[in-house]
PDB file of N, CA and C in Angstrom:
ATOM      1  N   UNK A   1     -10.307   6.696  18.891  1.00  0.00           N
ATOM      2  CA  UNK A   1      -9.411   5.611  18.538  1.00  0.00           C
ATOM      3  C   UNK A   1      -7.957   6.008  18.721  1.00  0.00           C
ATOM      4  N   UNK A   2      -7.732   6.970  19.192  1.00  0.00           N
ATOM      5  CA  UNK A   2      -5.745   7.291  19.257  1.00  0.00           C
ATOM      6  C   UNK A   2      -5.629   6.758  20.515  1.00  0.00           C
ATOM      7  N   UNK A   3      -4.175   6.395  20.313  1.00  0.00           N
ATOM      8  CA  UNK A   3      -3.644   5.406  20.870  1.00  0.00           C
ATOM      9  C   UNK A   3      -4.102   4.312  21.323  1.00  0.00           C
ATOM     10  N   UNK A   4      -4.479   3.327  20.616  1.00  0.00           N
ATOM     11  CA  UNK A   4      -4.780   2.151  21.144  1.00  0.00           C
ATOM     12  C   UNK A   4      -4.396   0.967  19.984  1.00  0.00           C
ATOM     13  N   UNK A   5      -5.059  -0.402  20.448  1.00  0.00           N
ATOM     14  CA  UNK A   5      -4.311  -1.423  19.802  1.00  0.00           C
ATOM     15  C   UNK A   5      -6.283  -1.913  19.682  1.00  0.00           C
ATOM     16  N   UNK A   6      -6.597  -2.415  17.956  1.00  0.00           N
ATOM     17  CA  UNK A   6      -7.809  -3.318  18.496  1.00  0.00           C
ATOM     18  C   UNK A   6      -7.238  -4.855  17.601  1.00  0.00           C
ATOM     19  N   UNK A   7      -8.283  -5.917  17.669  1.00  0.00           N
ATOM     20  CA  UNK A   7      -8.244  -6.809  17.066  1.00  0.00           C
ATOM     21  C   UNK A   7      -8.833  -6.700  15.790  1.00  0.00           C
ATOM     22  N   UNK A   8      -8.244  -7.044  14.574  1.00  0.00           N
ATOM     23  CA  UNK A   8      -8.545  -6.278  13.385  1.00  0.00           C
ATOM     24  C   UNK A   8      -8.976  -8.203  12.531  1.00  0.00           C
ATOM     25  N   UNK A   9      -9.703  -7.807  11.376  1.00  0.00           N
ATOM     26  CA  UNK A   9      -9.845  -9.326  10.419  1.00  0.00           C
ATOM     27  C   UNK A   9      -8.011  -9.830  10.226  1.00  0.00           C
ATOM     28  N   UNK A  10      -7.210  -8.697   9.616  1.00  0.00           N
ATOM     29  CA  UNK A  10      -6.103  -9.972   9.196  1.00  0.00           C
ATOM     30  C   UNK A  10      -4.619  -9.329  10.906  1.00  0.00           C
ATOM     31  N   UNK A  11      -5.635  -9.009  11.751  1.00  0.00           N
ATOM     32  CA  UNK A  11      -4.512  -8.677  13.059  1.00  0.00           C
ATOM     33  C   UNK A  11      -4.594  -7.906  13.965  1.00  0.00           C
ATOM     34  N   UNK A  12      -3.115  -7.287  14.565  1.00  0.00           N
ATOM     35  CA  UNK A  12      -3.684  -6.099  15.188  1.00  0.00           C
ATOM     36  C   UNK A  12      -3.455  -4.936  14.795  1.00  0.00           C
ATOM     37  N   UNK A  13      -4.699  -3.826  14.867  1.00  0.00           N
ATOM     38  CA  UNK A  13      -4.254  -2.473  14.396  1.00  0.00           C
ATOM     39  C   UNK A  13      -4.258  -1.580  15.358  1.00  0.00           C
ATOM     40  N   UNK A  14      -2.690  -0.727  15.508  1.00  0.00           N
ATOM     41  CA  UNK A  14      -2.663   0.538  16.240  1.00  0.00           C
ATOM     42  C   UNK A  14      -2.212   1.471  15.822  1.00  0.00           C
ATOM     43  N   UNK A  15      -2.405   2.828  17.030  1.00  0.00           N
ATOM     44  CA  UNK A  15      -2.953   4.274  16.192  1.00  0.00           C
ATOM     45  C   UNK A  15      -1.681   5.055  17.260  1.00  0.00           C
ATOM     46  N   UNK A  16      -1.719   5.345  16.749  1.00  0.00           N
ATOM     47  CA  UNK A  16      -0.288   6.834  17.434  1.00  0.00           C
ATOM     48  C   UNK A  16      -1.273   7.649  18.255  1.00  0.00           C
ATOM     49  N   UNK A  17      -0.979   9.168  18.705  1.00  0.00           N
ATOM     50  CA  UNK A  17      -1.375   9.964  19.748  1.00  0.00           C
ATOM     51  C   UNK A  17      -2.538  10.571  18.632  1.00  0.00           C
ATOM     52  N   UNK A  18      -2.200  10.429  17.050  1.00  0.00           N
ATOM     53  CA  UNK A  18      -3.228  11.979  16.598  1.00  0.00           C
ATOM     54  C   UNK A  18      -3.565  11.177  15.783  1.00  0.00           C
ATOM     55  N   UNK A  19      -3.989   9.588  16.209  1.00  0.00           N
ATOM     56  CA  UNK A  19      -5.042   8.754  15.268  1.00  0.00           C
ATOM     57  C   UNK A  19      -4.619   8.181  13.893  1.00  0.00           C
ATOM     58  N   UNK A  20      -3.495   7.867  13.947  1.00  0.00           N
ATOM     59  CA  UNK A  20      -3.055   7.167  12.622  1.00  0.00           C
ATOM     60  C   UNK A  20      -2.400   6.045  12.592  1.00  0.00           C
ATOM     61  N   UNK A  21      -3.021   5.214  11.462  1.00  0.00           N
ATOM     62  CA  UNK A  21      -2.059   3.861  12.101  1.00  0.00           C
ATOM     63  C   UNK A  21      -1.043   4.014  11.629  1.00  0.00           C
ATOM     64  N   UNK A  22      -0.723   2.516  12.781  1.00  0.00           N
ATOM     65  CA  UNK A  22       1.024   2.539  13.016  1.00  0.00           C
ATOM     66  C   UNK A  22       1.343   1.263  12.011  1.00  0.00           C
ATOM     67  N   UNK A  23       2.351   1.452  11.026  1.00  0.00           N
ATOM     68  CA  UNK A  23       2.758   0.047  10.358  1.00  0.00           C
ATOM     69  C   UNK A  23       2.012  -0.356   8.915  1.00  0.00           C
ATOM     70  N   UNK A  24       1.213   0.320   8.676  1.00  0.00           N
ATOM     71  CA  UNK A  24      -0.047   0.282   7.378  1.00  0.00           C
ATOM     72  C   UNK A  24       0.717  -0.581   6.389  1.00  0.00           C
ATOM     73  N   UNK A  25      -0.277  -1.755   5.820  1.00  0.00           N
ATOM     74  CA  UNK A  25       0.062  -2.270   4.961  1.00  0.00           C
ATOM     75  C   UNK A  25      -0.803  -1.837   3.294  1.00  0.00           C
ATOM     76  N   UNK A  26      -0.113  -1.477   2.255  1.00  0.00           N
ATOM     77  CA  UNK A  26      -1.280  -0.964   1.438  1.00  0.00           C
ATOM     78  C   UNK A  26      -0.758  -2.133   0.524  1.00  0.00           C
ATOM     79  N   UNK A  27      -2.294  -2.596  -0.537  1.00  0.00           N
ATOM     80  CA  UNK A  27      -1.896  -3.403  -1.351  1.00  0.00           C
ATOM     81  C   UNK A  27      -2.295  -3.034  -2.472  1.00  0.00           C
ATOM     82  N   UNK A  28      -1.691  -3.767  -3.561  1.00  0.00           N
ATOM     83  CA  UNK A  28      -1.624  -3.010  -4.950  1.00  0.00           C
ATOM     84  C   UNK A  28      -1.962  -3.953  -5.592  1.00  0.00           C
ATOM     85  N   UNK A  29      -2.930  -3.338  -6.391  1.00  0.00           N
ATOM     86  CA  UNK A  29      -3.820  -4.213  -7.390  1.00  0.00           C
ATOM     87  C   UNK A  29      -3.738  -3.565  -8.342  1.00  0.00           C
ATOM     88  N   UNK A  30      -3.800  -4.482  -9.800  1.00  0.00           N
ATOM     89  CA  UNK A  30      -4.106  -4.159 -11.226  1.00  0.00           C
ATOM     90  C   UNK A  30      -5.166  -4.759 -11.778  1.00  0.00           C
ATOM     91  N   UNK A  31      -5.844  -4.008 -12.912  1.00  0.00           N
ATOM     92  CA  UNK A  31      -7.102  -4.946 -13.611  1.00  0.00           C
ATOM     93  C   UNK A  31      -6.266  -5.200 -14.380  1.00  0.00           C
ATOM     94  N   UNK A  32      -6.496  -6.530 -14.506  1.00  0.00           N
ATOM     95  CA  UNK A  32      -5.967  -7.868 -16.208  1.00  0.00           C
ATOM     96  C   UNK A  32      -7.177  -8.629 -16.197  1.00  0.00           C
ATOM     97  N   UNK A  33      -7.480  -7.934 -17.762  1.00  0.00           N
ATOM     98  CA  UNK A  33      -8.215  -9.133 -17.881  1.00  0.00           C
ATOM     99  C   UNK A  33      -9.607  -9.139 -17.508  1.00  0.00           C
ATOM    100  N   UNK A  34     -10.250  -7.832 -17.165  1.00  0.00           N
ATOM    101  CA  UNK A  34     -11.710  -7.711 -16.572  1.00  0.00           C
ATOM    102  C   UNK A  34     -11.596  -8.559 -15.220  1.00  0.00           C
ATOM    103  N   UNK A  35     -10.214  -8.455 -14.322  1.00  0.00           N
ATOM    104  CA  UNK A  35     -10.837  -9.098 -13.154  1.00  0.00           C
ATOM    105  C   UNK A  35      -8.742  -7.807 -12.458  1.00  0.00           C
ATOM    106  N   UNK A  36      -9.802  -8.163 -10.975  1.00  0.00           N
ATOM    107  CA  UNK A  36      -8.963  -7.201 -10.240  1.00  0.00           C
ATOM    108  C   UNK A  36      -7.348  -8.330  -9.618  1.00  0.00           C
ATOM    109  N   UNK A  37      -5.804  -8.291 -10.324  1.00  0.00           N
ATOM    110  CA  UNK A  37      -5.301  -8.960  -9.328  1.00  0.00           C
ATOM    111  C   UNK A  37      -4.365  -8.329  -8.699  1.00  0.00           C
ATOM    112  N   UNK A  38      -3.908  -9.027  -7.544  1.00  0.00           N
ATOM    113  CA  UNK A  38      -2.994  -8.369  -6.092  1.00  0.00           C
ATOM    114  C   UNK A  38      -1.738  -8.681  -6.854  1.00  0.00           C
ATOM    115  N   UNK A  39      -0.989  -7.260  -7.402  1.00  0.00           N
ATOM    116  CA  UNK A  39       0.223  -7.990  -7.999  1.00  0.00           C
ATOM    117  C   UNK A  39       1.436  -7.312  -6.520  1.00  0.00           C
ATOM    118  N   UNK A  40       0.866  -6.879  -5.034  1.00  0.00           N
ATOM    119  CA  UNK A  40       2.675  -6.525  -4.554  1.00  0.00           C
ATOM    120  C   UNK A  40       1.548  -5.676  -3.693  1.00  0.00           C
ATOM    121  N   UNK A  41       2.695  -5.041  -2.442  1.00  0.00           N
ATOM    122  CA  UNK A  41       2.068  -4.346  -1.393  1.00  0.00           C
ATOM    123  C   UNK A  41       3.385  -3.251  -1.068  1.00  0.00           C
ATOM    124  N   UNK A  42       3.229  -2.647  -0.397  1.00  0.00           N
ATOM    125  CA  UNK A  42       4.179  -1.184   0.209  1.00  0.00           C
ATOM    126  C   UNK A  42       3.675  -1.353   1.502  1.00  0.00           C
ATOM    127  N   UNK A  43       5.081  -1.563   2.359  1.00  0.00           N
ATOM    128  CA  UNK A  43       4.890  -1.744   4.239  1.00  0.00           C
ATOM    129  C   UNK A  43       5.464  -2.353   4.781  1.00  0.00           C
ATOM    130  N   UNK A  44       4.887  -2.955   6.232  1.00  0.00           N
ATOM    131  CA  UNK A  44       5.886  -3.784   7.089  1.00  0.00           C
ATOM    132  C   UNK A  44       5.262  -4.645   7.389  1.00  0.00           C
ATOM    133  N   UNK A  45       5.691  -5.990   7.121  1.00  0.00           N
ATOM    134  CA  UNK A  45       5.202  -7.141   7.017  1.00  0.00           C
ATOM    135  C   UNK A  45       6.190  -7.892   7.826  1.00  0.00           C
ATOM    136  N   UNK A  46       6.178  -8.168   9.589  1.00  0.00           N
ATOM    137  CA  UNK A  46       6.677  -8.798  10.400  1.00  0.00           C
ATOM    138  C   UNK A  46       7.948  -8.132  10.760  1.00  0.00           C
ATOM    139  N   UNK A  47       8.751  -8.977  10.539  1.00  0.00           N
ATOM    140  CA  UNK A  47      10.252  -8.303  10.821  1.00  0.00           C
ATOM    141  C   UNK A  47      11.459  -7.676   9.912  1.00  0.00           C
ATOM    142  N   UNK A  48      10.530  -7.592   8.880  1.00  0.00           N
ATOM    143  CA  UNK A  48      11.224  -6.778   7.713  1.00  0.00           C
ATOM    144  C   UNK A  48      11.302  -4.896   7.298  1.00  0.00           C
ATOM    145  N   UNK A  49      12.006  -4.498   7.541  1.00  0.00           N
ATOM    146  CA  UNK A  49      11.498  -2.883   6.804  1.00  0.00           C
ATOM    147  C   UNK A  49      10.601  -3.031   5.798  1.00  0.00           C
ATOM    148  N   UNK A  50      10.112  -1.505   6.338  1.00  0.00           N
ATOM    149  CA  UNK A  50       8.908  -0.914   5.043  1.00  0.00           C
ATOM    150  C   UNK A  50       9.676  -1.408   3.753  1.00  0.00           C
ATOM    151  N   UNK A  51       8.743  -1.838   2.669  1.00  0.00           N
ATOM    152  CA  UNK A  51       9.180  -1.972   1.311  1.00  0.00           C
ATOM    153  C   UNK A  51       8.286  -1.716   0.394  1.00  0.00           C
ATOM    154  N   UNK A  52       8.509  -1.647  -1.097  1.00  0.00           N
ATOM    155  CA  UNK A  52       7.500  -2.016  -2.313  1.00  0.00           C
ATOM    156  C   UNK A  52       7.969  -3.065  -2.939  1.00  0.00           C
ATOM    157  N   UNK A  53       6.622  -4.290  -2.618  1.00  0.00           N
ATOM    158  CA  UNK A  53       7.159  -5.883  -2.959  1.00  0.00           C
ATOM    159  C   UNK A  53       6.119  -5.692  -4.054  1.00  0.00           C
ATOM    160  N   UNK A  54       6.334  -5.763  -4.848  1.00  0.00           N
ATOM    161  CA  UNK A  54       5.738  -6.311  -6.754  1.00  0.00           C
ATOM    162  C   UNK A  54       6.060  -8.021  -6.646  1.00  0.00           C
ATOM    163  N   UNK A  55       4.987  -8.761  -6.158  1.00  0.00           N
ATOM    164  CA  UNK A  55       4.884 -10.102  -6.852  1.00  0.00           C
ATOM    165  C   UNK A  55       4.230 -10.824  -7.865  1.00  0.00           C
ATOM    166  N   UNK A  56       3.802  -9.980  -8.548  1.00  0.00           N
ATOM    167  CA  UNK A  56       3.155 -10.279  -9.786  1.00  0.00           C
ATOM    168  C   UNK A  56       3.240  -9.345 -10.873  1.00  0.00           C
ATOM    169  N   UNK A  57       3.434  -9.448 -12.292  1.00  0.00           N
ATOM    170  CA  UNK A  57       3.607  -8.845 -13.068  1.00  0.00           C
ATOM    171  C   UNK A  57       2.508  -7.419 -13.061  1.00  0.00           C
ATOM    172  N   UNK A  58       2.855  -6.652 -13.523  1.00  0.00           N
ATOM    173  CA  UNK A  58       1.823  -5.598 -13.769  1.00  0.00           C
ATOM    174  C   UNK A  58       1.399  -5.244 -15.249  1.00  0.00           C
ATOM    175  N   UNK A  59       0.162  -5.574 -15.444  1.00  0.00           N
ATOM    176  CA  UNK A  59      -0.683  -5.437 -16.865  1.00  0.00           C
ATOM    177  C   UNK A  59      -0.840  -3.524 -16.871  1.00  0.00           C
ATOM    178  N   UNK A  60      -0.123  -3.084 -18.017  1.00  0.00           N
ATOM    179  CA  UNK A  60      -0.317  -1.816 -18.077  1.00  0.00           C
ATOM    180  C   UNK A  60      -1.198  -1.804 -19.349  1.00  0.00           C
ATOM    181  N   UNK A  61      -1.878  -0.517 -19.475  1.00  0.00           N
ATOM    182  CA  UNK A  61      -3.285  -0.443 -20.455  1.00  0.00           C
ATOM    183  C   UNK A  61      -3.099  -0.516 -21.800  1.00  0.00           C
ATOM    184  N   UNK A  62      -1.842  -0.907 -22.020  1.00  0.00           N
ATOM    185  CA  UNK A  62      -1.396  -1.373 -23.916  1.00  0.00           C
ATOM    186  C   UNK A  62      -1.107  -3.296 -23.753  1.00  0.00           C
ATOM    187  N   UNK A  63      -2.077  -3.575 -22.656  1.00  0.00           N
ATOM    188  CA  UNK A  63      -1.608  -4.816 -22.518  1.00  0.00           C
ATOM    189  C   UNK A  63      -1.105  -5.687 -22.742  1.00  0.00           C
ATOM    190  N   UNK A  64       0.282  -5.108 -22.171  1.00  0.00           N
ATOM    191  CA  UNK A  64       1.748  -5.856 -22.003  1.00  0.00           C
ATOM    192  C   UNK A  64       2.197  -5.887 -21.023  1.00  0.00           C
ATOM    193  N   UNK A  65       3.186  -6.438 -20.165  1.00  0.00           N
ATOM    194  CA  UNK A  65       3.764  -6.787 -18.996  1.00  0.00           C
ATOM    195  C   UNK A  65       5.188  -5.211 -18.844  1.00  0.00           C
ATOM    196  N   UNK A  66       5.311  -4.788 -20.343  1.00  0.00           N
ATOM    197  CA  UNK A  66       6.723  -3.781 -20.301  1.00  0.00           C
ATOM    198  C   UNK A  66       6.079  -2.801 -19.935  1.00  0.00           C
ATOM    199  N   UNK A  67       7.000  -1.997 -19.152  1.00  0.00           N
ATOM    200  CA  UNK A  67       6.495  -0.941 -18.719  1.00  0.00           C
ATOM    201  C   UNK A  67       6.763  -0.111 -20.001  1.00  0.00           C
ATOM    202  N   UNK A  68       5.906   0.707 -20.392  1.00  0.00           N
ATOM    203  CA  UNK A  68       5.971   1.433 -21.135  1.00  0.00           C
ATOM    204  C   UNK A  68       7.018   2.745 -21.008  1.00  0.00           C
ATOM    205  N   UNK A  69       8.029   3.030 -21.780  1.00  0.00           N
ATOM    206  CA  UNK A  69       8.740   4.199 -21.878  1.00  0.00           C
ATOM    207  C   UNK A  69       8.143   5.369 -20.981  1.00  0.00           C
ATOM    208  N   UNK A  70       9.149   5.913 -20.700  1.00  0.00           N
ATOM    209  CA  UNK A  70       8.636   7.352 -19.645  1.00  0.00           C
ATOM    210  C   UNK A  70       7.894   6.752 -18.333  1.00  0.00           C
ATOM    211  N   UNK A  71       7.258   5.915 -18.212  1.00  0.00           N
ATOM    212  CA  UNK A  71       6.821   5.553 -16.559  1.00  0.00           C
ATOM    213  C   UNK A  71       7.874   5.097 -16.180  1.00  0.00           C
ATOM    214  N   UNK A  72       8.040   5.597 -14.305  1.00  0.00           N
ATOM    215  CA  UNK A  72       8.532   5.287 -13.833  1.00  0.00           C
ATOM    216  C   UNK A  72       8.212   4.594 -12.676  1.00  0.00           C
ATOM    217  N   UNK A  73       8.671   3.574 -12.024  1.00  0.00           N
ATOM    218  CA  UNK A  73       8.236   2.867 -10.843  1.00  0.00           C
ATOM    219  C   UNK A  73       8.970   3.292  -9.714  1.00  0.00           C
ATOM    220  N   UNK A  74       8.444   3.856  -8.471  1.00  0.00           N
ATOM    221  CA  UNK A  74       9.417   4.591  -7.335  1.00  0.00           C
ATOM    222  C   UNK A  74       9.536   3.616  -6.482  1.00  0.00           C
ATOM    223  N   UNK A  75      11.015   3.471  -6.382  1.00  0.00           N
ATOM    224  CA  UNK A  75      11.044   2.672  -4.961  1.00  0.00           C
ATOM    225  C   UNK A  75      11.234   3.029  -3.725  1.00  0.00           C
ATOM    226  N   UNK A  76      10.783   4.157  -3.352  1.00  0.00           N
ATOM    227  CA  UNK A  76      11.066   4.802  -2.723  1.00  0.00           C
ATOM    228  C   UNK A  76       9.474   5.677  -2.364  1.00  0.00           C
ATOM    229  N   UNK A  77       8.664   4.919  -2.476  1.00  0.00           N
ATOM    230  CA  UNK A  77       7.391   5.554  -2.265  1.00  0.00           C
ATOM    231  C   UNK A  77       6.828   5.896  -0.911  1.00  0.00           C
ATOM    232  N   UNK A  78       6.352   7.189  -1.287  1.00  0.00           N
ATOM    233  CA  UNK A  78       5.397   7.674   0.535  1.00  0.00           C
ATOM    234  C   UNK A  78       3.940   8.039  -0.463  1.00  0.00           C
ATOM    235  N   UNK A  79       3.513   7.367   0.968  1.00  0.00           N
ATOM    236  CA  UNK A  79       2.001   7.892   1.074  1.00  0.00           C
ATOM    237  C   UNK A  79       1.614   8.818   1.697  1.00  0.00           C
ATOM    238  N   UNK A  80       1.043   9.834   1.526  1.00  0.00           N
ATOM    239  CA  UNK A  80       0.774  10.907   2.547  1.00  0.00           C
ATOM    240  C   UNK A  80      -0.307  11.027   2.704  1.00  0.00           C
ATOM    241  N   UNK A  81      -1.096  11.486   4.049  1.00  0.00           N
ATOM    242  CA  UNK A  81      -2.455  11.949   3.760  1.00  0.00           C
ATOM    243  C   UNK A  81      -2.903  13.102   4.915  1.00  0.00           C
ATOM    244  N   UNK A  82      -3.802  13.914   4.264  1.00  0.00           N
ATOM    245  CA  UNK A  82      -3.821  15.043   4.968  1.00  0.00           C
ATOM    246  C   UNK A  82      -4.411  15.085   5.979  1.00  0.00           C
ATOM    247  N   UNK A  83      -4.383  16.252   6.867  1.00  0.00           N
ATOM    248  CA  UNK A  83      -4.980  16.100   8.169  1.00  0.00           C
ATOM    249  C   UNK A  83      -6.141  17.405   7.660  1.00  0.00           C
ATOM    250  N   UNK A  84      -7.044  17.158   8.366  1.00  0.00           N
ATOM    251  CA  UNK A  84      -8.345  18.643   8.251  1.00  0.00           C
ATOM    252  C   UNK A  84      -8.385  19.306   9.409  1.00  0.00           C
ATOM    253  N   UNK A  85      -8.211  20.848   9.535  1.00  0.00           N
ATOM    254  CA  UNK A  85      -8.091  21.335  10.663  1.00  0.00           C
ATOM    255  C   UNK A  85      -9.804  21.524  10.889  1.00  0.00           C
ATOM    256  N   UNK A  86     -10.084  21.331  12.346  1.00  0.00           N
ATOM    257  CA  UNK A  86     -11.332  21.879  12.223  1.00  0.00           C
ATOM    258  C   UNK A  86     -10.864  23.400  13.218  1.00  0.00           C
ATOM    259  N   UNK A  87     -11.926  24.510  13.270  1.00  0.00           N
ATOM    260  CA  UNK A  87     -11.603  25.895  13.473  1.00  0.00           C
ATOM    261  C   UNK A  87     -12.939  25.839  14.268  1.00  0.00           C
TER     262      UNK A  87
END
């Protein structure tokens, strides 16, 4: 799959030279409520820079909407993920 473009369910997905996609959209979900919801995503969504869009409140586990003291929310978030050498 490196370098190429396929037809994906919500588009198109492509991969750089060492197999990773290009543009990743990740989405962020919270449980409220015994059910899973999409409150915001981290990425590039058309013609906008990468971002972290929060559109829905976030239920934290003292269920309340405040973020609780000492958490912090990064706006400035990376995802990383490792590569496995094989030998």
């Amino acid at each position: 799959m490196k370098r190429q473009t396929i037809d994906g369910q919500t588009g198109h997905l492509q991969f750089n030279e060492e197999g990773d996609r290009l543009n990743p959209i990740y989405w962020i979900k919270n449980m409220q409520q015994h059910d899973i919801v999409e409150v915001g995503y981290h990425g590039k969504k058309g013609s906008e820079d990468k971002v972290l869009n929060l559109r829905n409140s976030i239920v934290w586990p003292n269920g309340t909407t405040d973020r609780p003291e000492g958490v912090k929310i990064s706006k400035h978030l990376q995802v990383r993920l490792g590569h496995s050498l094989t030998v």
